[in-house]
Protein backbone atom coordinates (compact mmCIF):
# COMPACT_ATOMS: atom_id res chain seq x y z
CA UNK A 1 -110.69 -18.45 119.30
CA UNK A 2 -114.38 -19.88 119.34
CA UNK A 3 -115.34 -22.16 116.40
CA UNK A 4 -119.25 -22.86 116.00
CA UNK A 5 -119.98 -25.36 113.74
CA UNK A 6 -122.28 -24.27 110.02
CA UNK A 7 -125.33 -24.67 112.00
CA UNK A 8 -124.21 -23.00 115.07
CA UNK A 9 -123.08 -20.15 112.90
CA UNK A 10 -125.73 -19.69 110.81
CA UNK A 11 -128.03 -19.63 114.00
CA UNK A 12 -125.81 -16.93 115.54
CA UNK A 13 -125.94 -14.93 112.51
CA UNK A 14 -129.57 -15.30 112.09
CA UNK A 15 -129.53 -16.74 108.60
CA UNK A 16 -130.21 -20.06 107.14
CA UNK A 17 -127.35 -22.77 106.80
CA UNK A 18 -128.23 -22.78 102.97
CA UNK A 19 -127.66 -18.98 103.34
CA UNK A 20 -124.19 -19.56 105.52
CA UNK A 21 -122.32 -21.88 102.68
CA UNK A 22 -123.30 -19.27 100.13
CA UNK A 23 -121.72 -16.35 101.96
CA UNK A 24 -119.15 -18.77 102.14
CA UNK A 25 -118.63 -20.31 98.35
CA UNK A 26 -118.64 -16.54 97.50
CA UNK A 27 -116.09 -15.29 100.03
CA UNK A 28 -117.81 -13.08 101.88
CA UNK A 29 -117.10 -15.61 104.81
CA UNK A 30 -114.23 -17.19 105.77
CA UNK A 31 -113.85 -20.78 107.52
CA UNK A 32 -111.16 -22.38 109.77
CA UNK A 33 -110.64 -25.71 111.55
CA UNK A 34 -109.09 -25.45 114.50
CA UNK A 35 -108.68 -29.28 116.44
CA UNK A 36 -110.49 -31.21 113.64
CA UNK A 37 -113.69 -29.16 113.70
CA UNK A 38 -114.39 -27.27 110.89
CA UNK A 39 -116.39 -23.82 111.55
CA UNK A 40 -116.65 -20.23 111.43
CA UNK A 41 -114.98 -18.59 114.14
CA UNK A 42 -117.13 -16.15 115.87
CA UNK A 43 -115.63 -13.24 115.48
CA UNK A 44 -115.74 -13.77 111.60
CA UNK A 45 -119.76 -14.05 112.61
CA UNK A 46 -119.50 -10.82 114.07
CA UNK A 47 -117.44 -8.98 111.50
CA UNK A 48 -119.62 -9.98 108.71
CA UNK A 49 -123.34 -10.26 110.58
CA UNK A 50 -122.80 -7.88 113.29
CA UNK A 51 -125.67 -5.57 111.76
CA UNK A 52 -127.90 -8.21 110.99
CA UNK A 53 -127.43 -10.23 114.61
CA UNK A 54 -128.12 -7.14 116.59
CA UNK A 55 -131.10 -5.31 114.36
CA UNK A 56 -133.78 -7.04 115.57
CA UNK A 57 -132.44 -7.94 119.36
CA UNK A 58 -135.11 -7.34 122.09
CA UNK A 59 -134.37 -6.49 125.25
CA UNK A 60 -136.73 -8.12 127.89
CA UNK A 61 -136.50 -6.55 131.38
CA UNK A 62 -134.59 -10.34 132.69
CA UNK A 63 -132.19 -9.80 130.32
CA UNK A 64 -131.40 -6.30 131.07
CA UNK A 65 -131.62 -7.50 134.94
CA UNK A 66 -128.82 -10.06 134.24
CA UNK A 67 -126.76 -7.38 132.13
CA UNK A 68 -126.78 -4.90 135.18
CA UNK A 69 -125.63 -7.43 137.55
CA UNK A 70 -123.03 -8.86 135.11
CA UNK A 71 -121.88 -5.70 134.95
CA UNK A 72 -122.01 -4.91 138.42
CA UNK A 73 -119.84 -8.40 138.66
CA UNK A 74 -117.68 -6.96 136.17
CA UNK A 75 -116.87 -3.89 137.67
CA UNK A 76 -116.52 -5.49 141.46
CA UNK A 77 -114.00 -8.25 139.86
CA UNK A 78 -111.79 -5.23 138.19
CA UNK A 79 -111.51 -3.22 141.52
CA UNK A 80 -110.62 -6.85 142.99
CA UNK A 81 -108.21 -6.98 140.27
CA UNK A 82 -106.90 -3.51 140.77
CA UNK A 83 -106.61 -3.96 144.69
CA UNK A 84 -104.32 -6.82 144.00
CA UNK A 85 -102.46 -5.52 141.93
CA UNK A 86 -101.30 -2.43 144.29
CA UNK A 87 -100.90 -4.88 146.97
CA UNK A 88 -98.55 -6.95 144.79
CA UNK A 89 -97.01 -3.61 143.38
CA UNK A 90 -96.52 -2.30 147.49
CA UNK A 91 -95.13 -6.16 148.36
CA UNK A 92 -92.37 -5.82 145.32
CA UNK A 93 -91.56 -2.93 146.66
CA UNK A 94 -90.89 -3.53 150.08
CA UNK A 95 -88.78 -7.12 149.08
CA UNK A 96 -86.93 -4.69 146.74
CA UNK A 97 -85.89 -2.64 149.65
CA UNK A 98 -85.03 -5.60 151.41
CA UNK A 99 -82.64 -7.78 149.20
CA UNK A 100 -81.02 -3.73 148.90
CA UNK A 101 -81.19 -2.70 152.61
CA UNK A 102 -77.23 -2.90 153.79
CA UNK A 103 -76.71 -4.66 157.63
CA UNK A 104 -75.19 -1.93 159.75
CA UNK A 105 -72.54 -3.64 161.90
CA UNK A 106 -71.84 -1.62 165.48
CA UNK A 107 -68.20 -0.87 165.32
CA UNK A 108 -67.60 0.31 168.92
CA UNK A 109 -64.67 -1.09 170.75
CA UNK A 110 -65.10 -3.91 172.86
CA UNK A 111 -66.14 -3.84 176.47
CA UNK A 112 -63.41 -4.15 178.61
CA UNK A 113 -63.78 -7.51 179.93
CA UNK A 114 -63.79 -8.75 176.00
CA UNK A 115 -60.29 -6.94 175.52
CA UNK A 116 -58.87 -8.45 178.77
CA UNK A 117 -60.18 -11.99 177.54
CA UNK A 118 -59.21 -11.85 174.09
CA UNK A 119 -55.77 -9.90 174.99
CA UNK A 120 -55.92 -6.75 173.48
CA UNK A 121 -55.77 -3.58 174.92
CA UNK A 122 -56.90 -0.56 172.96
């Protein structure tokens, strides 16, 4: 959970501070304080502003350069992800057929020169 601080919060939802403890005397928003810092957490900002933070958002062409290659990074990272996992998936499976694999012991008789030193004859 993120916690901004009021003036943090009030930046994010692109009100005033005065604005933010009114929404919040009134209930609209709620607070929390999480380690001693006492704040809206950001997805309250979102819940309540979400409308008002993204109406008026430009997108400059460095911005939409940086989104494409985040998500590029994204994408790359999940099929890293998902790679790993089969790998780990294909490892488990070959240790569970290990620990279950049964040791095949060659029963043949002994050779001959084993039954004449050991003293048995078959």
């Amino acid at each position: 959970m993120a916690v901004l601080n009021m003036t943090q919060a009030a930046t994010a939802a692109g009100i005033t501070r005065k604005t933010l403890y009114k929404h919040i005397a009134s209930g609209k928003v709620s607070t929390v304080n999480v380690d001693g810092i006492h704040g809206v957490d950001t997805a309250e900002i979102h819940r309540v502003y979400s409308k008002t933070v993204y109406k008026d958002t430009v997108v400059t062409p460095s911005i939409q350069a940086d989104n494409d290659r985040l998500r590029a990074e994204l994408l790359a990272a999940r099929d890293l992800l998902r790679a790993k996992d089969q790998t780990i998936e294909v490892q488990a499976q070959a240790l569970r057929l290990l620990e279950h694999r049964t040791i095949e012991v060659d029963q043949e008789q002994p050779s001959w020169i084993v039954r004449i030193l050991t003293h048995k004859i078959w």
